[in-house]
C-alpha atoms as a PDB file:
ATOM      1  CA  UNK A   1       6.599  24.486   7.537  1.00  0.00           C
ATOM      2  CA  UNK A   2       8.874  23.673   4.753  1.00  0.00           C
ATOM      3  CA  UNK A   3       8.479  21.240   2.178  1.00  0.00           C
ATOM      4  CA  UNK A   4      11.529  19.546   1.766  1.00  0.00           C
ATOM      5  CA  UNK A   5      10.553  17.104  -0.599  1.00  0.00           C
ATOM      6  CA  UNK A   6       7.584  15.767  -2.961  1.00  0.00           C
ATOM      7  CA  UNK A   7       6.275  12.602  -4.012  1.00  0.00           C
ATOM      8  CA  UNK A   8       3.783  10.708  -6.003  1.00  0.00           C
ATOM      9  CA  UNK A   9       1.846   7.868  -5.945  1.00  0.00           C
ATOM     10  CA  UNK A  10       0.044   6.385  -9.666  1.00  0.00           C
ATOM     11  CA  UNK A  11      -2.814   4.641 -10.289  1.00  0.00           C
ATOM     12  CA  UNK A  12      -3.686   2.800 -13.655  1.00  0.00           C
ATOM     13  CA  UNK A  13      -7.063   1.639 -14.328  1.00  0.00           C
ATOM     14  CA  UNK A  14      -8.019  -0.083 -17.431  1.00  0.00           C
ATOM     15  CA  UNK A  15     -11.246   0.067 -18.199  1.00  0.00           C
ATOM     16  CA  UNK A  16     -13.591  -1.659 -20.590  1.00  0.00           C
ATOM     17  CA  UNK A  17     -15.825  -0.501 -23.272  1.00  0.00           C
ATOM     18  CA  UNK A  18     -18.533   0.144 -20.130  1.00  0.00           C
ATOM     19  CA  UNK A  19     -16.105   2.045 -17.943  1.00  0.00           C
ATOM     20  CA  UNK A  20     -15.454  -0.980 -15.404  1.00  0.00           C
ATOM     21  CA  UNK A  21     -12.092  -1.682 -14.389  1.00  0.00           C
ATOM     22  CA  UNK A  22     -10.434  -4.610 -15.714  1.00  0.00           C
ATOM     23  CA  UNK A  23      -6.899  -4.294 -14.396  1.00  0.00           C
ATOM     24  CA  UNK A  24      -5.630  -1.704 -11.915  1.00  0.00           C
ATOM     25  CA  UNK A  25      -1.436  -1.503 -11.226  1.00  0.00           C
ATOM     26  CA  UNK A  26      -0.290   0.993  -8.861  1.00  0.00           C
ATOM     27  CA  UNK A  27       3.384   2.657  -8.640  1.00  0.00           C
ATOM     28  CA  UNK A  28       4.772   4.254  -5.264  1.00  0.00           C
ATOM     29  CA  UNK A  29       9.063   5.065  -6.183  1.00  0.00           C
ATOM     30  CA  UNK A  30       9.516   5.442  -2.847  1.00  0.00           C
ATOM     31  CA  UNK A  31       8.222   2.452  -1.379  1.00  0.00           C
ATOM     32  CA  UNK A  32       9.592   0.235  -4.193  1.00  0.00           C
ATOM     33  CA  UNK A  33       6.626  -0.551  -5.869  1.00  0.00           C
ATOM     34  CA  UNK A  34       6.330  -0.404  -9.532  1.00  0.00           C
ATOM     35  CA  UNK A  35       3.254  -1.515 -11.800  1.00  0.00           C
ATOM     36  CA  UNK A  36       2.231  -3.842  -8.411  1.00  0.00           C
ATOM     37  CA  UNK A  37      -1.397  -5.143 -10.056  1.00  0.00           C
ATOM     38  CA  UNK A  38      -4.157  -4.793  -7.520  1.00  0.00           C
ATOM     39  CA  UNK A  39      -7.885  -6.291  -7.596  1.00  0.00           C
ATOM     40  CA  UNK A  40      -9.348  -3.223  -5.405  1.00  0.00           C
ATOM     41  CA  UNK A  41      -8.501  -0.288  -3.947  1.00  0.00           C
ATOM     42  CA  UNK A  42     -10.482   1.854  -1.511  1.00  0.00           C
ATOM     43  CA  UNK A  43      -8.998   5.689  -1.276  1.00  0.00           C
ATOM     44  CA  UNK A  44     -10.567   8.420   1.461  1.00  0.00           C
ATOM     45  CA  UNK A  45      -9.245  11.821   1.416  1.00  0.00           C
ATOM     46  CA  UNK A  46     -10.704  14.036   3.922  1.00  0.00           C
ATOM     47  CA  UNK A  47     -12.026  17.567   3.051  1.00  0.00           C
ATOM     48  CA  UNK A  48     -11.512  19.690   6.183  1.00  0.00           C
ATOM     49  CA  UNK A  49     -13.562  22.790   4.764  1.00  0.00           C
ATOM     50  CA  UNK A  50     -16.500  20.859   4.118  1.00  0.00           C
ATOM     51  CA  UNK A  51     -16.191  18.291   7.360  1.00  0.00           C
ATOM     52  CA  UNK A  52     -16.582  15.344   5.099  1.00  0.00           C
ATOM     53  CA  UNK A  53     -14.756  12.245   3.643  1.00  0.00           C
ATOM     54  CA  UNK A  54     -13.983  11.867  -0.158  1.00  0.00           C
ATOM     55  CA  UNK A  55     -13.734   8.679  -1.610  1.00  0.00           C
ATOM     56  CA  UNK A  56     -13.499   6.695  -4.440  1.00  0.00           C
ATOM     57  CA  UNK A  57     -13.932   2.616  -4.650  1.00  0.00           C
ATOM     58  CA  UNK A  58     -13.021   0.674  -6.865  1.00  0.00           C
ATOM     59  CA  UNK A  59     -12.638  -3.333  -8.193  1.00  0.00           C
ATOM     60  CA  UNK A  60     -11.724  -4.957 -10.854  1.00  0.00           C
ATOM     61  CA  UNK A  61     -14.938  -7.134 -12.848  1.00  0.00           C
ATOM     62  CA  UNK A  62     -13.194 -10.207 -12.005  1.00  0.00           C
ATOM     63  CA  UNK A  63     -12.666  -9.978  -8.004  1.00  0.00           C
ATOM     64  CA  UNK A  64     -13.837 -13.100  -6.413  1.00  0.00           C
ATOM     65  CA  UNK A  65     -16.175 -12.480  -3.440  1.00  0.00           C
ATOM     66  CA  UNK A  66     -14.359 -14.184  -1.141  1.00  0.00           C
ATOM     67  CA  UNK A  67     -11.196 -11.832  -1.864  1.00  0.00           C
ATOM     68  CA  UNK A  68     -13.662  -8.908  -1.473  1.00  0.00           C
ATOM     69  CA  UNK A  69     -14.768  -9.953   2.108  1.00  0.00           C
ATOM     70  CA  UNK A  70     -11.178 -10.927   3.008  1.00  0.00           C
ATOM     71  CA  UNK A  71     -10.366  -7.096   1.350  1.00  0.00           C
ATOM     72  CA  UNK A  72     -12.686  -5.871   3.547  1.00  0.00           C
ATOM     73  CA  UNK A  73     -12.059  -7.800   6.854  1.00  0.00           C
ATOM     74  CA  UNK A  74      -8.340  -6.674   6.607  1.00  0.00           C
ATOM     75  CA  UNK A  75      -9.500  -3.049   5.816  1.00  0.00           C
ATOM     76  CA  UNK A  76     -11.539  -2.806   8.472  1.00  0.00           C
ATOM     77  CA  UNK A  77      -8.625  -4.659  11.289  1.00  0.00           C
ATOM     78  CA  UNK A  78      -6.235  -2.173   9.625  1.00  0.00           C
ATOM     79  CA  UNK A  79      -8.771   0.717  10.409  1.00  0.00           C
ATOM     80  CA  UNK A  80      -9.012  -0.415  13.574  1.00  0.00           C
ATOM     81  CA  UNK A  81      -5.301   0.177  14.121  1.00  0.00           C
ATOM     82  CA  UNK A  82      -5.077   3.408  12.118  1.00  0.00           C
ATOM     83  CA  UNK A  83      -7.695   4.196  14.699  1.00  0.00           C
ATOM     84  CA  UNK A  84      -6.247   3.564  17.704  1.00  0.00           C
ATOM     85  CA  UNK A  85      -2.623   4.994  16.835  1.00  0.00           C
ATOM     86  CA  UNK A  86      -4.765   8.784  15.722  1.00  0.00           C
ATOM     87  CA  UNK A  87      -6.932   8.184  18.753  1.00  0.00           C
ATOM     88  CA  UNK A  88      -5.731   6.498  21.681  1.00  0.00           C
ATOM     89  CA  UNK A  89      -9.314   5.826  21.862  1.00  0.00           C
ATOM     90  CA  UNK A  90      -8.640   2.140  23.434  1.00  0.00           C
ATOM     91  CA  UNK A  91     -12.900   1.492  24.545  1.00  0.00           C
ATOM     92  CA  UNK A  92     -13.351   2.352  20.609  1.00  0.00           C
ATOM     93  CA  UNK A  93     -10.622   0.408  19.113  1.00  0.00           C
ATOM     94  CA  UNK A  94     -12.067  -2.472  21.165  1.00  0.00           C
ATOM     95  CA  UNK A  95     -15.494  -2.316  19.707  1.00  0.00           C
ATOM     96  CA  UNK A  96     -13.982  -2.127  16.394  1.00  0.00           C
ATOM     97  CA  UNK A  97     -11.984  -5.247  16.892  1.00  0.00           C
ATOM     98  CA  UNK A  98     -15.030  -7.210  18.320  1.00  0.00           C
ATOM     99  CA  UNK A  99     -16.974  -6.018  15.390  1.00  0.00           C
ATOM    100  CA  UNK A 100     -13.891  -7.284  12.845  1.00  0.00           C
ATOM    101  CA  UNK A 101     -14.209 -10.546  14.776  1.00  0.00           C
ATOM    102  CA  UNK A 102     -17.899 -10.384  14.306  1.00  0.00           C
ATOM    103  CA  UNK A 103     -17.509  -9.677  10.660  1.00  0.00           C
ATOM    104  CA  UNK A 104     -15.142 -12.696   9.871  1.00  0.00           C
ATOM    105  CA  UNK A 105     -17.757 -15.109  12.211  1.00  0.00           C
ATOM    106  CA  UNK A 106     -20.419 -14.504  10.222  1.00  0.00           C
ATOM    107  CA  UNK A 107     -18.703 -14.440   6.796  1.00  0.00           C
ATOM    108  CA  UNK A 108     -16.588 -17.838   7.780  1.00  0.00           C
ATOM    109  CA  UNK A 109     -13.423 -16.154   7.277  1.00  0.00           C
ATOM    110  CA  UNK A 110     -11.494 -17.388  10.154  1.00  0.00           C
ATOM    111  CA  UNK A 111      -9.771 -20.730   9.402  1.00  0.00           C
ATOM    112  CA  UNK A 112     -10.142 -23.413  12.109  1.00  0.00           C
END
């Protein structure tokens, strides 16, 4: 297969005198994004050789805990849908979603 074209996407990280980020912006050309700031990020490659996932997490010192668990809750609905459209695993993809719903019910997320 040919490549017919190439493409980056940059991450900034400041960090402070402990190596912690302070401030994270992120740059994508392509998608129109330039310097966006960001609180978190969470980034999996997977390493086919070795059958495992890399990853690398990240937050900014500052990120209020209820942003992380609303970071989270949306990670893991948008999971859930990344799931289902590699899978077609629909008896999966439903136990994920009851478990998002879970997740938000116990962590109040879910605004009346």
């Amino acid at each position: 297969m040919a490549i017919h074209k190439k493409t980056q996407i940059q991450i900034n990280i400041d960090l402070d005198e402990n190596n912690i980020p302070e401030q994270m912006k992120w740059t994508a050309p392509d998608g129109g994004v330039s310097d966006m700031d960001a609180k978190a990020l969470l980034l999996s490659f997977w390493d086919s050789k070795n059958q495992e996932t890399l990853k690398m997490d990240l937050w900014v010192k500052d990120m209020p805990v209820d942003q992380m668990q609303l970071f989270f809750h949306q990670t893991l609905m948008s999971l859930t849908d990344t799931f289902y459209r590699a899978t077609k695993d629909e008896k999966m993809t439903a136990t994920m979603k009851d478990f998002c719903d879970y997740f938000a019910e116990k962590l109040e997320l879910k605004k009346p």
